[in-house]
Structures are given as C-alpha cells and as structure tokens.
N, C-alpha and C. Protein backbone atom coordinates (compact mmCIF):
# COMPACT_ATOMS: atom_id res chain seq x y z
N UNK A 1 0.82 -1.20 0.00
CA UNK A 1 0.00 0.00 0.00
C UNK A 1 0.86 1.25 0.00
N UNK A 2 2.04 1.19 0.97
CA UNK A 2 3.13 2.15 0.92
C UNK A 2 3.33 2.90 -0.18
N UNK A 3 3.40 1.62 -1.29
CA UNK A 3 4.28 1.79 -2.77
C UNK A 3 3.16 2.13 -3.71
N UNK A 4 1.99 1.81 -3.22
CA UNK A 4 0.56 3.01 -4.20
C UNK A 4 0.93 4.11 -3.87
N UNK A 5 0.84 4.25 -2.66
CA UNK A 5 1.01 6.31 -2.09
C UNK A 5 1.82 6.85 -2.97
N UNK A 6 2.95 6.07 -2.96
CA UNK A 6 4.30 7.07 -3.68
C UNK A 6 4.09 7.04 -4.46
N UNK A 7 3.80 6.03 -5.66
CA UNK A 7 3.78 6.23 -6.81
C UNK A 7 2.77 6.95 -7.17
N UNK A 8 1.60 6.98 -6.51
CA UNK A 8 0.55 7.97 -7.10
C UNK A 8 0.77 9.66 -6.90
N UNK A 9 1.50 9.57 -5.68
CA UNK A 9 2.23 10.97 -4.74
C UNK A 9 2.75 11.66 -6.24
N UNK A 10 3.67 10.80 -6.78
CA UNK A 10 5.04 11.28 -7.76
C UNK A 10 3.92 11.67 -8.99
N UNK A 11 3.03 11.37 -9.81
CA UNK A 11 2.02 11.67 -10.77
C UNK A 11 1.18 12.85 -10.41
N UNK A 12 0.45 12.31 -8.91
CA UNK A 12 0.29 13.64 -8.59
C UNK A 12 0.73 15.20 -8.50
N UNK A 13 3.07 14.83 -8.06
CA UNK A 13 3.25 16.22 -8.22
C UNK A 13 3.73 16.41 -9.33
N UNK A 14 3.72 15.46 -10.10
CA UNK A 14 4.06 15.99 -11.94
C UNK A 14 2.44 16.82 -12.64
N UNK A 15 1.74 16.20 -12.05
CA UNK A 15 0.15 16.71 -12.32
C UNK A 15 0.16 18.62 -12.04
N UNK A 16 0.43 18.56 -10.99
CA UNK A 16 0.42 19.41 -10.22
C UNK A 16 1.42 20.97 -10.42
N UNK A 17 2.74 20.91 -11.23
CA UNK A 17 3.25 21.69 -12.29
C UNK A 17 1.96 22.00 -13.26
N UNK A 18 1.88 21.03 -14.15
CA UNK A 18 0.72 21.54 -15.04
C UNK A 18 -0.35 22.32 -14.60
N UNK A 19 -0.92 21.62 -13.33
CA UNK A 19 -2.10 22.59 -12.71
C UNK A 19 -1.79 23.93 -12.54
N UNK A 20 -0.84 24.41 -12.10
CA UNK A 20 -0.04 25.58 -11.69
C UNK A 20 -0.52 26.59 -13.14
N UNK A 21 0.08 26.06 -14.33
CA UNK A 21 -0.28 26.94 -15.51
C UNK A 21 -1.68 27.43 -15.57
N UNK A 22 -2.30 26.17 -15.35
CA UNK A 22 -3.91 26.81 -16.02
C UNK A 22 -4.54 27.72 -15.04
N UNK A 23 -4.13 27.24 -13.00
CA UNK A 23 -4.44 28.13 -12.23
C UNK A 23 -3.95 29.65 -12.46
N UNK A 24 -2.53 29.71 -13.01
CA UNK A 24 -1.88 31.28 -13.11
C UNK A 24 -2.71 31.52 -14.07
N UNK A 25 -3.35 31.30 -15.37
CA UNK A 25 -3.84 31.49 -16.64
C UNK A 25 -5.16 31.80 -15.96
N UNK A 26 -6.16 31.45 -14.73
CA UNK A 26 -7.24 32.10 -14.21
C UNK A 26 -6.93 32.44 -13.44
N UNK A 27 -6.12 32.69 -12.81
CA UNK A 27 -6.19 33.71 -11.92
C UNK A 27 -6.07 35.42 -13.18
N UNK A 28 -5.62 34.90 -13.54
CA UNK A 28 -4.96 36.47 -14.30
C UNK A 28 -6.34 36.85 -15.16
N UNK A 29 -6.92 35.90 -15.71
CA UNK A 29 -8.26 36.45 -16.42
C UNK A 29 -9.20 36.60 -15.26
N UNK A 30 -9.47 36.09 -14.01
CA UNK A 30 -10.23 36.35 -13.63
C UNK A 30 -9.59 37.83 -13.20
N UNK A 31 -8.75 38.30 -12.50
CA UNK A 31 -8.73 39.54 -12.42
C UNK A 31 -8.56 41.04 -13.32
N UNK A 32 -7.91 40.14 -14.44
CA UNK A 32 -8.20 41.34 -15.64
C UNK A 32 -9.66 41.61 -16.15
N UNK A 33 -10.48 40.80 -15.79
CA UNK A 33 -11.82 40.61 -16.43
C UNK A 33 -13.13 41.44 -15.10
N UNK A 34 -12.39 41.73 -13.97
CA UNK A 34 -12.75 42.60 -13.46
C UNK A 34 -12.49 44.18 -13.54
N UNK A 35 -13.46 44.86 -13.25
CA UNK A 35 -13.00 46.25 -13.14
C UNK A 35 -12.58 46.64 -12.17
N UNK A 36 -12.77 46.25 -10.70
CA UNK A 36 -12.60 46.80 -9.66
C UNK A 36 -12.00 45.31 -9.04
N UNK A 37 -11.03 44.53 -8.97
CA UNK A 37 -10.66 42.97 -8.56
C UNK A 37 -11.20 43.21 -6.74
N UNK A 38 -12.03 42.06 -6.53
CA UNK A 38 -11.58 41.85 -5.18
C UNK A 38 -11.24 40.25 -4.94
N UNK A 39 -11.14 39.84 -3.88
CA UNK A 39 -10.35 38.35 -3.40
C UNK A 39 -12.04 37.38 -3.58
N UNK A 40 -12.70 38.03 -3.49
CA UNK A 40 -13.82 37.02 -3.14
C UNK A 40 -14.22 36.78 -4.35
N UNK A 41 -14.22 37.40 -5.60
CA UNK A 41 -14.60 37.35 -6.94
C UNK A 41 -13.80 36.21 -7.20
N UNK A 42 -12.56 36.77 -7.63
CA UNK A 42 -11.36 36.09 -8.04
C UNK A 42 -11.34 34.78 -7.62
N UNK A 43 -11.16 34.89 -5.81
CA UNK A 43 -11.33 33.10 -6.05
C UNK A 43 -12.60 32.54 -6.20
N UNK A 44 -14.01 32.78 -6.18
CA UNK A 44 -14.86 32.68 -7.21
C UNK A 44 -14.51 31.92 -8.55
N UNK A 45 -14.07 32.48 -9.31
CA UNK A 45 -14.07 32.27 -11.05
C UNK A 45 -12.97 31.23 -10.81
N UNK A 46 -12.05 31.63 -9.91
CA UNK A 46 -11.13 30.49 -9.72
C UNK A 46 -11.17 29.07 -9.25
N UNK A 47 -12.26 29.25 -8.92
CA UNK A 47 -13.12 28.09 -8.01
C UNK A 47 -13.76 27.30 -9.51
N UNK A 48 -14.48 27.88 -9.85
CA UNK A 48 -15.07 26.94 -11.57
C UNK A 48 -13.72 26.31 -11.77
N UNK A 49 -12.89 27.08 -12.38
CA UNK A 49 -11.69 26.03 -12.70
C UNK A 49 -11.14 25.44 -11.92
N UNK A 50 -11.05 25.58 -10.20
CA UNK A 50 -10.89 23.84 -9.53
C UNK A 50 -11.75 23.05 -9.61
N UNK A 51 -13.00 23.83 -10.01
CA UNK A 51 -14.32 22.61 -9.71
C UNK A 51 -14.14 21.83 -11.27
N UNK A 52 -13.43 22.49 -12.18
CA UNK A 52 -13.00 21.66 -13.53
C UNK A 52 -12.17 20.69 -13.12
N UNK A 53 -11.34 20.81 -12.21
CA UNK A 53 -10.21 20.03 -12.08
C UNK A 53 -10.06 18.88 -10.96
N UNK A 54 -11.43 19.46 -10.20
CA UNK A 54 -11.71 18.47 -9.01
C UNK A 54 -12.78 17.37 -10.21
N UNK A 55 -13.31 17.53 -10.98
CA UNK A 55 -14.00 16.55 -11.67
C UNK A 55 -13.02 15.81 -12.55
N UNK A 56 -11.73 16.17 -13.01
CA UNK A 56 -10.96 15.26 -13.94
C UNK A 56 -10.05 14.66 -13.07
N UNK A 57 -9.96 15.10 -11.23
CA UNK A 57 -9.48 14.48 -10.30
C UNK A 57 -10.59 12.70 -9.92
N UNK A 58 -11.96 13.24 -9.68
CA UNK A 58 -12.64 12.18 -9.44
C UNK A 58 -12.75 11.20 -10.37
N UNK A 59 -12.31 11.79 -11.61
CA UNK A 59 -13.06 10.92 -12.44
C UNK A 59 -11.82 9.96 -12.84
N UNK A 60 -10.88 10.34 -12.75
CA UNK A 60 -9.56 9.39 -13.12
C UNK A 60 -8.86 9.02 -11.98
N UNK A 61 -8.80 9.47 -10.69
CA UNK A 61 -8.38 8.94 -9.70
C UNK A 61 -9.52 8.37 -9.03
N UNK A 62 -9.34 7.08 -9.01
CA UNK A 62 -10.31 5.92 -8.32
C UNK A 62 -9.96 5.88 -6.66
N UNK A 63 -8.91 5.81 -6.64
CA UNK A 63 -8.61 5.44 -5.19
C UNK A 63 -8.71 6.35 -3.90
N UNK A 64 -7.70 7.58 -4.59
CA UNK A 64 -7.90 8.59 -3.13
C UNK A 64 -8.20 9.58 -3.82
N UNK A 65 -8.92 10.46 -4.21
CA UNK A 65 -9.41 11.35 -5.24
C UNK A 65 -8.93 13.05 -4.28
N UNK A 66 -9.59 12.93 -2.62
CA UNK A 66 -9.14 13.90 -2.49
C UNK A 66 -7.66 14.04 -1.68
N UNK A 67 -7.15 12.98 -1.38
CA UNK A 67 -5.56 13.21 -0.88
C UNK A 67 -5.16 13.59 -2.16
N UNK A 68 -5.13 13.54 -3.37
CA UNK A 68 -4.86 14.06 -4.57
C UNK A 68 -5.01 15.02 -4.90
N UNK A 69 -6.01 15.62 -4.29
CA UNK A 69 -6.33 17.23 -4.70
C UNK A 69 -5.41 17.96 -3.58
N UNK A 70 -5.40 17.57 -2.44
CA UNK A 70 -4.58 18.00 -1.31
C UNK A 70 -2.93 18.72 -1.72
N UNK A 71 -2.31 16.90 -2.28
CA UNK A 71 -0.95 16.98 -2.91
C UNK A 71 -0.67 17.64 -3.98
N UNK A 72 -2.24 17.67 -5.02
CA UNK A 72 -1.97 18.91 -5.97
C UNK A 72 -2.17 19.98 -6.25
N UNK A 73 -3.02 20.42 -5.01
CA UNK A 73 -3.05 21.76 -4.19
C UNK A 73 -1.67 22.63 -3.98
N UNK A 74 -1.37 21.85 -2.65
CA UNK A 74 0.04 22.14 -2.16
C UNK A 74 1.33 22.31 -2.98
N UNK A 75 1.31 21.05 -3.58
CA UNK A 75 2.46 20.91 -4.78
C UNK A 75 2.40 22.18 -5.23
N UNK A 76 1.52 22.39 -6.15
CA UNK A 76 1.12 23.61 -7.35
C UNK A 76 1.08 24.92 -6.75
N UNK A 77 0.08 25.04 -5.64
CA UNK A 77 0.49 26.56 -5.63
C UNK A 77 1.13 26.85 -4.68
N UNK A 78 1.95 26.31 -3.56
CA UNK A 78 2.45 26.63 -2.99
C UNK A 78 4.37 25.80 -3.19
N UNK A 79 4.33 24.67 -3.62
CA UNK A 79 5.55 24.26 -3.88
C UNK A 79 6.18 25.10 -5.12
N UNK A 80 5.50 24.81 -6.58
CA UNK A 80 5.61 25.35 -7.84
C UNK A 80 5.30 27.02 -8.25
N UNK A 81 4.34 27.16 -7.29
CA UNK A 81 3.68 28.54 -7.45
C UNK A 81 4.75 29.66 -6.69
N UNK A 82 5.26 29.30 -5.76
CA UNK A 82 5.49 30.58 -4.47
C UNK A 82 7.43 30.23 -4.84
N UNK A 83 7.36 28.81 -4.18
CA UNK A 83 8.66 28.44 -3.84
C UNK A 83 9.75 28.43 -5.05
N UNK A 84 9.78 27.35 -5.83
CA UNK A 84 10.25 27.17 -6.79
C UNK A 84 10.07 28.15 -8.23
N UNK A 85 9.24 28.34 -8.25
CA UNK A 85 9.35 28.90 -9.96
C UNK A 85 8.63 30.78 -9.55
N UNK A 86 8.24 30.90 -8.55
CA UNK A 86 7.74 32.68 -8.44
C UNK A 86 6.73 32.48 -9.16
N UNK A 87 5.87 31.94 -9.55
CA UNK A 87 4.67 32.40 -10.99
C UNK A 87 3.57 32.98 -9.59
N UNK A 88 3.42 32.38 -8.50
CA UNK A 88 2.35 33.19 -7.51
C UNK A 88 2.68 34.13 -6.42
N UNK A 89 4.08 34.38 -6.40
CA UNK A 89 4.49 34.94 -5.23
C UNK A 89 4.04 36.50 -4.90
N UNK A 90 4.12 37.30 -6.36
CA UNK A 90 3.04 38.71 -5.90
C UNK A 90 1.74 39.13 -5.68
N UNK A 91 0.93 37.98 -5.09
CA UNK A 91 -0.13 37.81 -4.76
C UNK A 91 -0.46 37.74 -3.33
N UNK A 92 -1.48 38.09 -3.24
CA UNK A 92 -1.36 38.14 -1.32
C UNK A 92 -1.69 36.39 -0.32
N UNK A 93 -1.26 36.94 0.70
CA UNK A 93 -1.17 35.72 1.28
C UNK A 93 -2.66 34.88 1.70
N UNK A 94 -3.58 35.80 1.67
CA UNK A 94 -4.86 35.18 1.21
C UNK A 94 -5.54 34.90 0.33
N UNK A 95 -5.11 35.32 -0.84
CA UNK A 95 -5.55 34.50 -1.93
C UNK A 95 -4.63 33.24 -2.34
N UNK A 96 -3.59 33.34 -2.03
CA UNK A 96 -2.65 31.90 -1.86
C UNK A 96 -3.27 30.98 -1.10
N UNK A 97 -3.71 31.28 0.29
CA UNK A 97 -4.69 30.04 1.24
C UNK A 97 -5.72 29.82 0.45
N UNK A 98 -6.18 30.87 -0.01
CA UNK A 98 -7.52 30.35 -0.40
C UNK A 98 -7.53 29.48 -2.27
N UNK A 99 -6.67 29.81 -2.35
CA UNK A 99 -6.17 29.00 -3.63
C UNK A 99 -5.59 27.36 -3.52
N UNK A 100 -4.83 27.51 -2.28
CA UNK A 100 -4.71 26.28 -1.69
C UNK A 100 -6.15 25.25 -1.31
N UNK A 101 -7.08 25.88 -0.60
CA UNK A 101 -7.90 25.30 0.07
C UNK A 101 -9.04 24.96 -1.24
N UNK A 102 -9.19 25.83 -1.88
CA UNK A 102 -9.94 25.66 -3.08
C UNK A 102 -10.35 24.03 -3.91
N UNK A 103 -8.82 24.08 -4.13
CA UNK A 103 -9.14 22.79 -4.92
C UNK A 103 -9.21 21.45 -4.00
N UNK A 104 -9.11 21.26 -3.14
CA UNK A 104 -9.75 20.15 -2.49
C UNK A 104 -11.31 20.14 -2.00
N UNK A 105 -11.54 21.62 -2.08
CA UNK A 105 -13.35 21.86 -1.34
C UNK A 105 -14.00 21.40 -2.63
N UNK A 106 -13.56 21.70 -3.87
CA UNK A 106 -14.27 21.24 -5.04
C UNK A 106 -13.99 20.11 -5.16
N UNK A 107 -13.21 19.50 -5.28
CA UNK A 107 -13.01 17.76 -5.67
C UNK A 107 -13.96 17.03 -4.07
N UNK A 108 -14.00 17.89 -3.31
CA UNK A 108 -15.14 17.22 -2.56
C UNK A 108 -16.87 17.32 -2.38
N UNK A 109 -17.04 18.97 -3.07
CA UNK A 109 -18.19 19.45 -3.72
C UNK A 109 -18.04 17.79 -5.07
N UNK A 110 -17.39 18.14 -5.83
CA UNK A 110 -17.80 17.38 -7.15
C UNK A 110 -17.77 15.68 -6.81
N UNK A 111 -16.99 15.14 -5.57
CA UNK A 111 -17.60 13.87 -5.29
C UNK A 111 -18.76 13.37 -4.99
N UNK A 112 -19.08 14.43 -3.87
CA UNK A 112 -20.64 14.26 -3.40
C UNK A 112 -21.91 14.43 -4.26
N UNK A 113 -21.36 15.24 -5.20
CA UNK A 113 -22.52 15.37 -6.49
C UNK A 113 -22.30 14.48 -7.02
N UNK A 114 -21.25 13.91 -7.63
CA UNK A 114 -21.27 12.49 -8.67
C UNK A 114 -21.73 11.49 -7.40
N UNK A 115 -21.77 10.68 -6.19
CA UNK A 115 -22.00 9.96 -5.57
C UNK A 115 -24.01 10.57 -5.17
N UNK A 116 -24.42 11.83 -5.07
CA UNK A 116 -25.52 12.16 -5.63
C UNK A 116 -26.71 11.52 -6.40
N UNK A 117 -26.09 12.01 -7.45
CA UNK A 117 -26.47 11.86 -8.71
C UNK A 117 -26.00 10.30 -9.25
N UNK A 118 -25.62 9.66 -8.83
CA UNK A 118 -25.18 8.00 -9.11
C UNK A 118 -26.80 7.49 -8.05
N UNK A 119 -27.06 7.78 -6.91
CA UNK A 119 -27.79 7.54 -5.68
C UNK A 119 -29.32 7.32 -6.30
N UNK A 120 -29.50 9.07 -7.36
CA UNK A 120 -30.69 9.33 -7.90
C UNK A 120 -30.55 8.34 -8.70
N UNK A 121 -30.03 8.00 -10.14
CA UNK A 121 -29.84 7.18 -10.82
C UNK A 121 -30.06 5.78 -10.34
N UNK A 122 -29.81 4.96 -9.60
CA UNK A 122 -30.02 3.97 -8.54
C UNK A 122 -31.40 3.35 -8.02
C-alpha cells in the first residue's frame, strides 16, 4: 500500500506543475476581467476552474481522489507557485490560502454530487 502512495504521490506532483499553468492562466483572467478585482470574486471564477479540475481528479483517480487534490493543491500553488518557480508569489497571502484550500473543497463538492447523482440514478 506504501508503494501506491508514492507512486501515485510522484504523478500527482508531476500533475500538479501543469495545474499551476492553467491556475496562473485564471487567476490572471479572472482579475483582468474585473473592473474593480476583489479576493472574493477572483477566487470565485477560480473556483469553476478547480471545480474543472476536481471533476478530472474524481473521475480518473479511483482510489484517493481527495488526498490528490490535497498533494496537488500544495504541490502547485504553494511548492511550484510561491517556492520554486515565483509564478504566484506577488499575490497576497490570502488568496494563496484560499487558492490552496480551493481545490480540495471542489473535488469534494464534485464527489458528493457524482456519488448524488449515481444515488438518484439507482
């Protein structure tokens, strides 16, 4: 079981670079696409695109869907985003948490709706 974790761990933080792009790519439209930006908008619009990403999380990770969103949370915007590469670092420190926390609340919003909606179906 050890040797699932890791190996899924290691996909996850290769996943999780990539995520980084498309998150910097909305974050930046969601705030250019405002006139007046505030934090609650932004992560708003930013939130659709975790809730995109929490559904291609559930739907291809069978096993732990949201320790996955967790590791590619963290990984991405705070390993890839802040630490390593700067692409999030002039951003404030609350929209970083809340960018963090984001994509696991949706991959758990979008489980409970697919487990839902499987229930109704049923």
């Amino acid at each position: 079981m050890t040797q699932d974790v890791v190996k899924h761990c290691s996909l996850w933080v290769v996943f999780s670079f990539f995520y980084l792009s498309g998150l910097q790519m909305a974050v930046i439209m969601s705030i250019d696409g405002q006139p007046q930006p505030t934090i609650w908008k932004t992560l708003f619009y930013t939130f659709l695109y975790n809730a995109l990403i929490g559904h291609l999380i559930t739907k291809y990770e069978k096993l732990w869907p949201f320790l996955a969103s967790i590791v590619i949370s963290l990984f991405g915007v705070v390993g890839f985003g802040v630490y390593f590469d700067d692409k999030l670092a002039g951003y404030s420190n609350e929209l970083i948490i809340g960018l963090v926390l984001s994509l696991p609340f949706a991959t758990f919003l979008v489980k409970q709706l697919k487990s839902k909606s499987l229930e109704n179906n049923a």
